[in-house]
ModelCIF file with pLDDT and N, C-alpha, C, O atoms, coordinates in Angstrom:
data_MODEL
#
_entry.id   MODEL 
#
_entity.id                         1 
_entity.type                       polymer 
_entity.pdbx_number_of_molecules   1 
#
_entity_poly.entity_id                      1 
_entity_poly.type                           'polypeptide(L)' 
_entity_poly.nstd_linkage                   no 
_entity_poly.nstd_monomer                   no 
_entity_poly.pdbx_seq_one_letter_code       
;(UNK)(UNK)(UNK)(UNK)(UNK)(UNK)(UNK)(UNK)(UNK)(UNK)(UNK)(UNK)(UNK)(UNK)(UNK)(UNK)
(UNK)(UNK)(UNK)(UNK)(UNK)(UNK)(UNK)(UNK)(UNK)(UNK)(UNK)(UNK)(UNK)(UNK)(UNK)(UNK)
(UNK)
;
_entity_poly.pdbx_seq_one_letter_code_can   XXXXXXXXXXXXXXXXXXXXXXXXXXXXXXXXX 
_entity_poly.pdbx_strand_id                 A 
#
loop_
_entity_poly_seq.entity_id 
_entity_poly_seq.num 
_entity_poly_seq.mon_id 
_entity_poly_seq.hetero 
1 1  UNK n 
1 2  UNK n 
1 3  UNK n 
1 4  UNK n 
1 5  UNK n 
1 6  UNK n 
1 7  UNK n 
1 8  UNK n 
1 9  UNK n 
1 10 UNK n 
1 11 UNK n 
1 12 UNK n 
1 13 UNK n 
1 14 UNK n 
1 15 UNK n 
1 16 UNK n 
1 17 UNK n 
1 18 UNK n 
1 19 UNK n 
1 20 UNK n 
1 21 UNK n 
1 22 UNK n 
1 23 UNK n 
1 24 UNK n 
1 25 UNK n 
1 26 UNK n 
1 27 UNK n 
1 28 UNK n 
1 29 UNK n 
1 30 UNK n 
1 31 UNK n 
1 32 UNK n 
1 33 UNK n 
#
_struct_asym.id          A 
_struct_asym.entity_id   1 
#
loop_
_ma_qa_metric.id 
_ma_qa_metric.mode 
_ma_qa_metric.name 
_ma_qa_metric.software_group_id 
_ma_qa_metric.type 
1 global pLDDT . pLDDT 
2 local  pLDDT . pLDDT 
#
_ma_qa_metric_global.metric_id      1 
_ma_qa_metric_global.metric_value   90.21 
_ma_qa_metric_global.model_id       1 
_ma_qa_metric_global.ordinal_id     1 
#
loop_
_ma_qa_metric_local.label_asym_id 
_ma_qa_metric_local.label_comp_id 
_ma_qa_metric_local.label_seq_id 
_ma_qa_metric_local.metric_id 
_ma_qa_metric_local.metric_value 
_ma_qa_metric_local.model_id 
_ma_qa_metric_local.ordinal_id 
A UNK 1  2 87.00 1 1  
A UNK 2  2 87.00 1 2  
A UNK 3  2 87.00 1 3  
A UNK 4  2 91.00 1 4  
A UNK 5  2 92.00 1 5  
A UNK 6  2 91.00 1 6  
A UNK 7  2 92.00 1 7  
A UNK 8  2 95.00 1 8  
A UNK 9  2 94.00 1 9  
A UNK 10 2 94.00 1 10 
A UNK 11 2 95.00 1 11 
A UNK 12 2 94.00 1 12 
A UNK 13 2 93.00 1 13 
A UNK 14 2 94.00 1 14 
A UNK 15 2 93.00 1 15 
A UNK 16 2 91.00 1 16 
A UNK 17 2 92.00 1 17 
A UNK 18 2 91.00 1 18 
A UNK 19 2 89.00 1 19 
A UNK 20 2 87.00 1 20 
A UNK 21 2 88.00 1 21 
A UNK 22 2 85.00 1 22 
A UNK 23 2 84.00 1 23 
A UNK 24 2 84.00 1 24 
A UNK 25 2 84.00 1 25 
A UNK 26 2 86.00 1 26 
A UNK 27 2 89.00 1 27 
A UNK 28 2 89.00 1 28 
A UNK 29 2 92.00 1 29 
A UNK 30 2 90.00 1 30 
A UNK 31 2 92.00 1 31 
A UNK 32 2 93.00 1 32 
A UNK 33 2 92.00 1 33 
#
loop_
_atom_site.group_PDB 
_atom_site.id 
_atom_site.type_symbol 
_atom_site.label_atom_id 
_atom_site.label_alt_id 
_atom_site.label_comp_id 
_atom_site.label_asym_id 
_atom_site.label_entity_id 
_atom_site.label_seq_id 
_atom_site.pdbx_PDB_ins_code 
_atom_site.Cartn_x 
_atom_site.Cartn_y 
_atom_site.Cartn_z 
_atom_site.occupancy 
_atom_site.B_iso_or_equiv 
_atom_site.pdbx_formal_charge 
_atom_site.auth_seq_id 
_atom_site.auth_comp_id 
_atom_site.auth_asym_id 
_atom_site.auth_atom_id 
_atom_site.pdbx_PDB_model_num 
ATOM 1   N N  . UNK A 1 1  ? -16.257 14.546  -1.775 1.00 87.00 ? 1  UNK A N  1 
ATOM 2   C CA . UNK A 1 1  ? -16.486 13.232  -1.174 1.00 87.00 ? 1  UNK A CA 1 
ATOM 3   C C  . UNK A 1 1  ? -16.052 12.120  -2.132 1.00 87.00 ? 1  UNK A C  1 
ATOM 4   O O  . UNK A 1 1  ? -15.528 11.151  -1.582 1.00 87.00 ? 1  UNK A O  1 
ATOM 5   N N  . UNK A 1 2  ? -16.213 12.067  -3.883 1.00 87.00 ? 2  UNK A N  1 
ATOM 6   C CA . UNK A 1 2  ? -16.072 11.107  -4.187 1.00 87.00 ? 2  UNK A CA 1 
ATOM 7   C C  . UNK A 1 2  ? -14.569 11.631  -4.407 1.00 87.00 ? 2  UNK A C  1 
ATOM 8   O O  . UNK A 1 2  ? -13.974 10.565  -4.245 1.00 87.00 ? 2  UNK A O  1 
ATOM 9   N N  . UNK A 1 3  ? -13.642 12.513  -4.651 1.00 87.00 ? 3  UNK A N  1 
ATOM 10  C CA . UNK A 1 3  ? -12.065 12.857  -4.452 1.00 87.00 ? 3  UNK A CA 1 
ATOM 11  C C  . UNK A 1 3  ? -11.778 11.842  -3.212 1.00 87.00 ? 3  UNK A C  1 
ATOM 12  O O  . UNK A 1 3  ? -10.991 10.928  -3.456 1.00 87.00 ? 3  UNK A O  1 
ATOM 13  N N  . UNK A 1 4  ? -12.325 11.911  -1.934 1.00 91.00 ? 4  UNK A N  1 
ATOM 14  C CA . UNK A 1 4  ? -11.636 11.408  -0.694 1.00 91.00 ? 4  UNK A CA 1 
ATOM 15  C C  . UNK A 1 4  ? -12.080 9.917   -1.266 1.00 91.00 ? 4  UNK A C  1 
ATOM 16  O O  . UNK A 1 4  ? -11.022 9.289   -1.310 1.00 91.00 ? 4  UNK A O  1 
ATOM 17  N N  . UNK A 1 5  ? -12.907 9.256   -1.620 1.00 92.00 ? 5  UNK A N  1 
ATOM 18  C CA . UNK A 1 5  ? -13.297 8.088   -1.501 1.00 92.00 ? 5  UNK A CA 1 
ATOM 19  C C  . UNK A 1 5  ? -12.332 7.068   -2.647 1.00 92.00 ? 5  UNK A C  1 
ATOM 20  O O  . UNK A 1 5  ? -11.957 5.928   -2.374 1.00 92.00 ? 5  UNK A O  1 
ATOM 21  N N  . UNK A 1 6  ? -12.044 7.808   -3.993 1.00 91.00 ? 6  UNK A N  1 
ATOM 22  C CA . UNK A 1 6  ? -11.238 7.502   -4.639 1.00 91.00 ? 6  UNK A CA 1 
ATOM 23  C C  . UNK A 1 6  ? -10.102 7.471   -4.272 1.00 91.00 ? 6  UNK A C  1 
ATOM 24  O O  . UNK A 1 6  ? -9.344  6.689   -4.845 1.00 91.00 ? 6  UNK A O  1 
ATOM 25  N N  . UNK A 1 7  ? -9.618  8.285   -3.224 1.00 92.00 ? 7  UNK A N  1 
ATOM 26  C CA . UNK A 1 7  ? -8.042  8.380   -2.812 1.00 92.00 ? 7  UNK A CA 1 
ATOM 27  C C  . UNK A 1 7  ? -7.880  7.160   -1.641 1.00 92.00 ? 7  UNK A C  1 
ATOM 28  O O  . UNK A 1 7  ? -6.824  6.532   -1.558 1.00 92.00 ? 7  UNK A O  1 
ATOM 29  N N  . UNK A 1 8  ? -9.077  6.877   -0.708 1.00 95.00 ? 8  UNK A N  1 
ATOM 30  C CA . UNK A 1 8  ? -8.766  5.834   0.166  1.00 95.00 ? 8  UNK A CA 1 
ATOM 31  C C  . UNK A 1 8  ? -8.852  4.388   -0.286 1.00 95.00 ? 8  UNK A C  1 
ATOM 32  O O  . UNK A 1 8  ? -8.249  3.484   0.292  1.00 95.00 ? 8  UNK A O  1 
ATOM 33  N N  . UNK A 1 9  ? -9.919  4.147   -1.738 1.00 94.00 ? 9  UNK A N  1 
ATOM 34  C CA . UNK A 1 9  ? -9.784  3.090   -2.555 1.00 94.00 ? 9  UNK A CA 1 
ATOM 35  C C  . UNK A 1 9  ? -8.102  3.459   -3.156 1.00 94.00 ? 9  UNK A C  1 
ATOM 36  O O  . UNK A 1 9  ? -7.314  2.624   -2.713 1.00 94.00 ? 9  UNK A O  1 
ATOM 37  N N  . UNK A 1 10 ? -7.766  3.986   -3.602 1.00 94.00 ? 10 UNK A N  1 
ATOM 38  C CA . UNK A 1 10 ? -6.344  4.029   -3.812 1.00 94.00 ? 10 UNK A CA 1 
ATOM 39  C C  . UNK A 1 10 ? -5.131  3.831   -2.500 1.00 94.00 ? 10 UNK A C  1 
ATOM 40  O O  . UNK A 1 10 ? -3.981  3.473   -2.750 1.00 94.00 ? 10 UNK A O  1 
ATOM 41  N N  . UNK A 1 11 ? -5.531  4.075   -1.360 1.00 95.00 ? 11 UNK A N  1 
ATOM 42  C CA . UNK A 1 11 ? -4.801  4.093   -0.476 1.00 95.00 ? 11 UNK A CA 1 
ATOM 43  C C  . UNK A 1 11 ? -4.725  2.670   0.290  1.00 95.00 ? 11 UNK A C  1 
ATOM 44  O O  . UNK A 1 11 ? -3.687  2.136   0.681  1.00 95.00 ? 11 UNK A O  1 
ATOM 45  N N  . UNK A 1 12 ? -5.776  2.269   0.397  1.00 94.00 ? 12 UNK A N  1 
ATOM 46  C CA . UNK A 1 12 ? -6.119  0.400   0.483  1.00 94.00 ? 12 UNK A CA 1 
ATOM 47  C C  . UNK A 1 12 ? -5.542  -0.250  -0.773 1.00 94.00 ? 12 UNK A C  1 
ATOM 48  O O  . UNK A 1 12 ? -4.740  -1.152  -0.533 1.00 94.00 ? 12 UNK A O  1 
ATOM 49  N N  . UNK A 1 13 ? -5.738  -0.028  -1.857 1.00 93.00 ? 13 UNK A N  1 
ATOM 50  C CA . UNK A 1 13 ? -4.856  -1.054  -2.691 1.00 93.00 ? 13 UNK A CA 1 
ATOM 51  C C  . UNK A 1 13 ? -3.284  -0.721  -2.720 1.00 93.00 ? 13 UNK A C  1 
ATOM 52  O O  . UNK A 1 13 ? -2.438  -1.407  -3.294 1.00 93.00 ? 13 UNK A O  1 
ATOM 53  N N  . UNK A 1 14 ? -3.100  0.204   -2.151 1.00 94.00 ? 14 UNK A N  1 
ATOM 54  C CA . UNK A 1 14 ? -1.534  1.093   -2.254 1.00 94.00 ? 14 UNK A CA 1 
ATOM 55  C C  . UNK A 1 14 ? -0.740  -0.027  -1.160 1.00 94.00 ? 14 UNK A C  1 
ATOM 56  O O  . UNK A 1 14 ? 0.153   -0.838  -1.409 1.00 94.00 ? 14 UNK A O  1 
ATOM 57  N N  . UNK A 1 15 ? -1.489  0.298   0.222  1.00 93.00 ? 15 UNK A N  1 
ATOM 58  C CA . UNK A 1 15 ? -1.132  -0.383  1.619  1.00 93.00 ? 15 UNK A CA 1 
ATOM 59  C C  . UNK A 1 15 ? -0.760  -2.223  1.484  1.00 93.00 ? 15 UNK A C  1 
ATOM 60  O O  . UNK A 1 15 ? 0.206   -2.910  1.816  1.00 93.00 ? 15 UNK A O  1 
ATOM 61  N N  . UNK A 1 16 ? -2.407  -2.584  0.663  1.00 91.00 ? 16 UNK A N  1 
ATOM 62  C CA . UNK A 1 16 ? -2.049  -3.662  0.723  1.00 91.00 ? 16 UNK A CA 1 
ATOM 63  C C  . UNK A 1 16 ? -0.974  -4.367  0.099  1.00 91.00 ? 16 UNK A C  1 
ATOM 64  O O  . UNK A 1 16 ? -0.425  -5.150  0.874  1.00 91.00 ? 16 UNK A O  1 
ATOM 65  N N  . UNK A 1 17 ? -0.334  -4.327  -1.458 1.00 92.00 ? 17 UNK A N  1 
ATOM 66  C CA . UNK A 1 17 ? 0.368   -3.883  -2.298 1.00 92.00 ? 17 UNK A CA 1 
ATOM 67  C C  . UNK A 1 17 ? 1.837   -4.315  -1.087 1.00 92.00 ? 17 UNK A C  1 
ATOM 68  O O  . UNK A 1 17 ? 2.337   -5.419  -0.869 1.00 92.00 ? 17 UNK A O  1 
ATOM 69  N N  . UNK A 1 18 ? 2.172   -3.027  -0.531 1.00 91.00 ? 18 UNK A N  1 
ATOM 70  C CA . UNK A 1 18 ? 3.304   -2.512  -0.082 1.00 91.00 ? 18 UNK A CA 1 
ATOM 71  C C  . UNK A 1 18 ? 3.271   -4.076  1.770  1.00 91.00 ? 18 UNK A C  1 
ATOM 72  O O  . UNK A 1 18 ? 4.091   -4.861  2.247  1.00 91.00 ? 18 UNK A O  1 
ATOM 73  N N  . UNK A 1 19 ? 2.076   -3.745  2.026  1.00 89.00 ? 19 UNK A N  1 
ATOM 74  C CA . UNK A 1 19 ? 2.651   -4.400  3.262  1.00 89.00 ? 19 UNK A CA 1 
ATOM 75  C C  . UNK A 1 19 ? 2.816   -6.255  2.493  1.00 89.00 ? 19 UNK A C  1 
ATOM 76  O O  . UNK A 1 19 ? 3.640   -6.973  3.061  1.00 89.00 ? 19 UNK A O  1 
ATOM 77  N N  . UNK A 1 20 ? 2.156   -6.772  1.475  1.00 87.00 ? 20 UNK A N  1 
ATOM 78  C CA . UNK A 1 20 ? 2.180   -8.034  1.020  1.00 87.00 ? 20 UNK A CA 1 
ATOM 79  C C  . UNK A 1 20 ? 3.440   -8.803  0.710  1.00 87.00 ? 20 UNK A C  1 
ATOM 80  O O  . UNK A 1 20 ? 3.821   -9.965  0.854  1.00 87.00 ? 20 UNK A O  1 
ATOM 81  N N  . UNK A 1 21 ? 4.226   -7.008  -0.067 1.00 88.00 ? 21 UNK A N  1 
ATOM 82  C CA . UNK A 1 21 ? 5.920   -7.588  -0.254 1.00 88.00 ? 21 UNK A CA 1 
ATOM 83  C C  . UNK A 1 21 ? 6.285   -7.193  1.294  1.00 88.00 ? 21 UNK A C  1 
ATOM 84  O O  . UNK A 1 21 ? 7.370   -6.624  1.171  1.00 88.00 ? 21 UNK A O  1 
ATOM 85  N N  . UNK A 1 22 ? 6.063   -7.194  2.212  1.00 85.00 ? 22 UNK A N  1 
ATOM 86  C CA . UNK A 1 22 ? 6.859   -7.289  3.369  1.00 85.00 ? 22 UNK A CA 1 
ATOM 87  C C  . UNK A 1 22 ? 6.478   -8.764  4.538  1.00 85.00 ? 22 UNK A C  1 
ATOM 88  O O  . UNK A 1 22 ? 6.985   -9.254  5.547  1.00 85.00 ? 22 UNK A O  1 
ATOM 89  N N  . UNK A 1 23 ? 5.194   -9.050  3.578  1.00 84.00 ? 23 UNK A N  1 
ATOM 90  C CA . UNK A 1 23 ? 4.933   -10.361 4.560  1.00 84.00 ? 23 UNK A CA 1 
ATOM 91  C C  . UNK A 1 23 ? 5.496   -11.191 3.666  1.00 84.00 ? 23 UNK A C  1 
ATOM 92  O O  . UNK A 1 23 ? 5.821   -12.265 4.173  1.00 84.00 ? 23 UNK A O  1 
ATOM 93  N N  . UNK A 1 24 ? 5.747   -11.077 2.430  1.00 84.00 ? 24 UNK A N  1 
ATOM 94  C CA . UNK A 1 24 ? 7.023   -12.168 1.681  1.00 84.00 ? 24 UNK A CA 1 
ATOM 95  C C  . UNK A 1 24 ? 7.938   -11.987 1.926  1.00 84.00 ? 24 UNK A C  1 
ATOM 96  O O  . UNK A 1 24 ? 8.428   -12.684 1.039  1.00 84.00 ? 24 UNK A O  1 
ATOM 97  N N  . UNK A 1 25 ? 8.885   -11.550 2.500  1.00 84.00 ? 25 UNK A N  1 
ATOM 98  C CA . UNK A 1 25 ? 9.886   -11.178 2.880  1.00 84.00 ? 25 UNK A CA 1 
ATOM 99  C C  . UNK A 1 25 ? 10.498  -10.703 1.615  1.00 84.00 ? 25 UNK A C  1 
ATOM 100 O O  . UNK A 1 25 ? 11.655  -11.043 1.863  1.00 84.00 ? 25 UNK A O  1 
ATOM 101 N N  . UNK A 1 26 ? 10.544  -10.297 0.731  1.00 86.00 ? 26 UNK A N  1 
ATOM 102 C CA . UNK A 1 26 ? 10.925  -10.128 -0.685 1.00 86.00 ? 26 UNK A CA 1 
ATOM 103 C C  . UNK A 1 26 ? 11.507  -8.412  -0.597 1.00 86.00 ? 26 UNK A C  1 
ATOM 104 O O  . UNK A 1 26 ? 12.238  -8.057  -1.522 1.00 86.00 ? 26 UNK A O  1 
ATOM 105 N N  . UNK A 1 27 ? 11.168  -7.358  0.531  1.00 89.00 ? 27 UNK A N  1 
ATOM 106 C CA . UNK A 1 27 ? 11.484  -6.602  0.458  1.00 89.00 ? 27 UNK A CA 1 
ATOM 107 C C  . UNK A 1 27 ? 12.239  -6.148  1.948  1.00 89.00 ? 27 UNK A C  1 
ATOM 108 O O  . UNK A 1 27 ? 12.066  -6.815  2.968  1.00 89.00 ? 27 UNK A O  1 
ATOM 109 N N  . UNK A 1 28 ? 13.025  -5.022  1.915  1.00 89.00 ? 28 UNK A N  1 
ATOM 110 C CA . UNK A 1 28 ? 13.151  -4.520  3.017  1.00 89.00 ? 28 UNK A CA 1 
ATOM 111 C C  . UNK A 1 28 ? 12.138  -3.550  3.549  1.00 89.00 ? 28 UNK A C  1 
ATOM 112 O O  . UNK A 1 28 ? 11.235  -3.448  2.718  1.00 89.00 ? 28 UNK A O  1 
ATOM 113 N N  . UNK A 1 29 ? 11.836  -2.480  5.043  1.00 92.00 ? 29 UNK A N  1 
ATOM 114 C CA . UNK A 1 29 ? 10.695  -1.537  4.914  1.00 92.00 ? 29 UNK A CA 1 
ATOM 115 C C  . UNK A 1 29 ? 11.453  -0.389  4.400  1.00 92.00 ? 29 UNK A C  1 
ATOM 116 O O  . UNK A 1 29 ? 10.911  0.688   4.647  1.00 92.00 ? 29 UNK A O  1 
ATOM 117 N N  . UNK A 1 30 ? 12.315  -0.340  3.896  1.00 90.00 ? 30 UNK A N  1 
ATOM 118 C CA . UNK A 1 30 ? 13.480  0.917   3.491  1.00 90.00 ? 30 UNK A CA 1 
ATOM 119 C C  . UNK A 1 30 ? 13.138  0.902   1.489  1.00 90.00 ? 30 UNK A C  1 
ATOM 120 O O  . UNK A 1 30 ? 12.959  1.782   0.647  1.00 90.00 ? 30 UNK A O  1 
ATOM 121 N N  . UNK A 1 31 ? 13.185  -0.346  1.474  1.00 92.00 ? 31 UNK A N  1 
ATOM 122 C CA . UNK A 1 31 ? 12.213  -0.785  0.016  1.00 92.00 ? 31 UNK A CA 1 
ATOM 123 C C  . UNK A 1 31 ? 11.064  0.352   -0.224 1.00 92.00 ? 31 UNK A C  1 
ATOM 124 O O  . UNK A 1 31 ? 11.091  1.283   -1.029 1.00 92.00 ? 31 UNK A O  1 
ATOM 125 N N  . UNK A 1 32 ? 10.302  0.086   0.478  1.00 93.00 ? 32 UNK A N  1 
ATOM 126 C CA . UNK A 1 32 ? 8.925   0.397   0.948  1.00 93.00 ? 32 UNK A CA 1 
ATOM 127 C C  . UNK A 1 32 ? 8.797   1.733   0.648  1.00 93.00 ? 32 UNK A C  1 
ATOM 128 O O  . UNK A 1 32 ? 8.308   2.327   -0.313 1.00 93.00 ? 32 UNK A O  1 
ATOM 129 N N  . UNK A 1 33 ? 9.631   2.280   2.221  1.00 92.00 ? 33 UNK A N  1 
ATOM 130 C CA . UNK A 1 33 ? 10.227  3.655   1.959  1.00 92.00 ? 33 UNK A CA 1 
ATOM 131 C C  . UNK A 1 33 ? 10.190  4.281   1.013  1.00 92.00 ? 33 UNK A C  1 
ATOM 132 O O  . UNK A 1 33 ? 10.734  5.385   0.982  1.00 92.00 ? 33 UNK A O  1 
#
């Protein structure tokens, strides 16, 4: 449980991270990719 809980706190800062350079336009989603 705390494995999964650490990985979705990692997976929320991962997401947000990745979708933030796409609401700046600063990246492509192939970037991302």
């Amino acid at each position: 449980k705390t494995k999964l809980a650490c990985n979705i706190i990692a997976t929320i800062i991962v997401t947000t991270v990745a979708m933030s350079r796409l609401y700046l336009n600063v990246h492509y989603i192939t970037d991302i990719l």
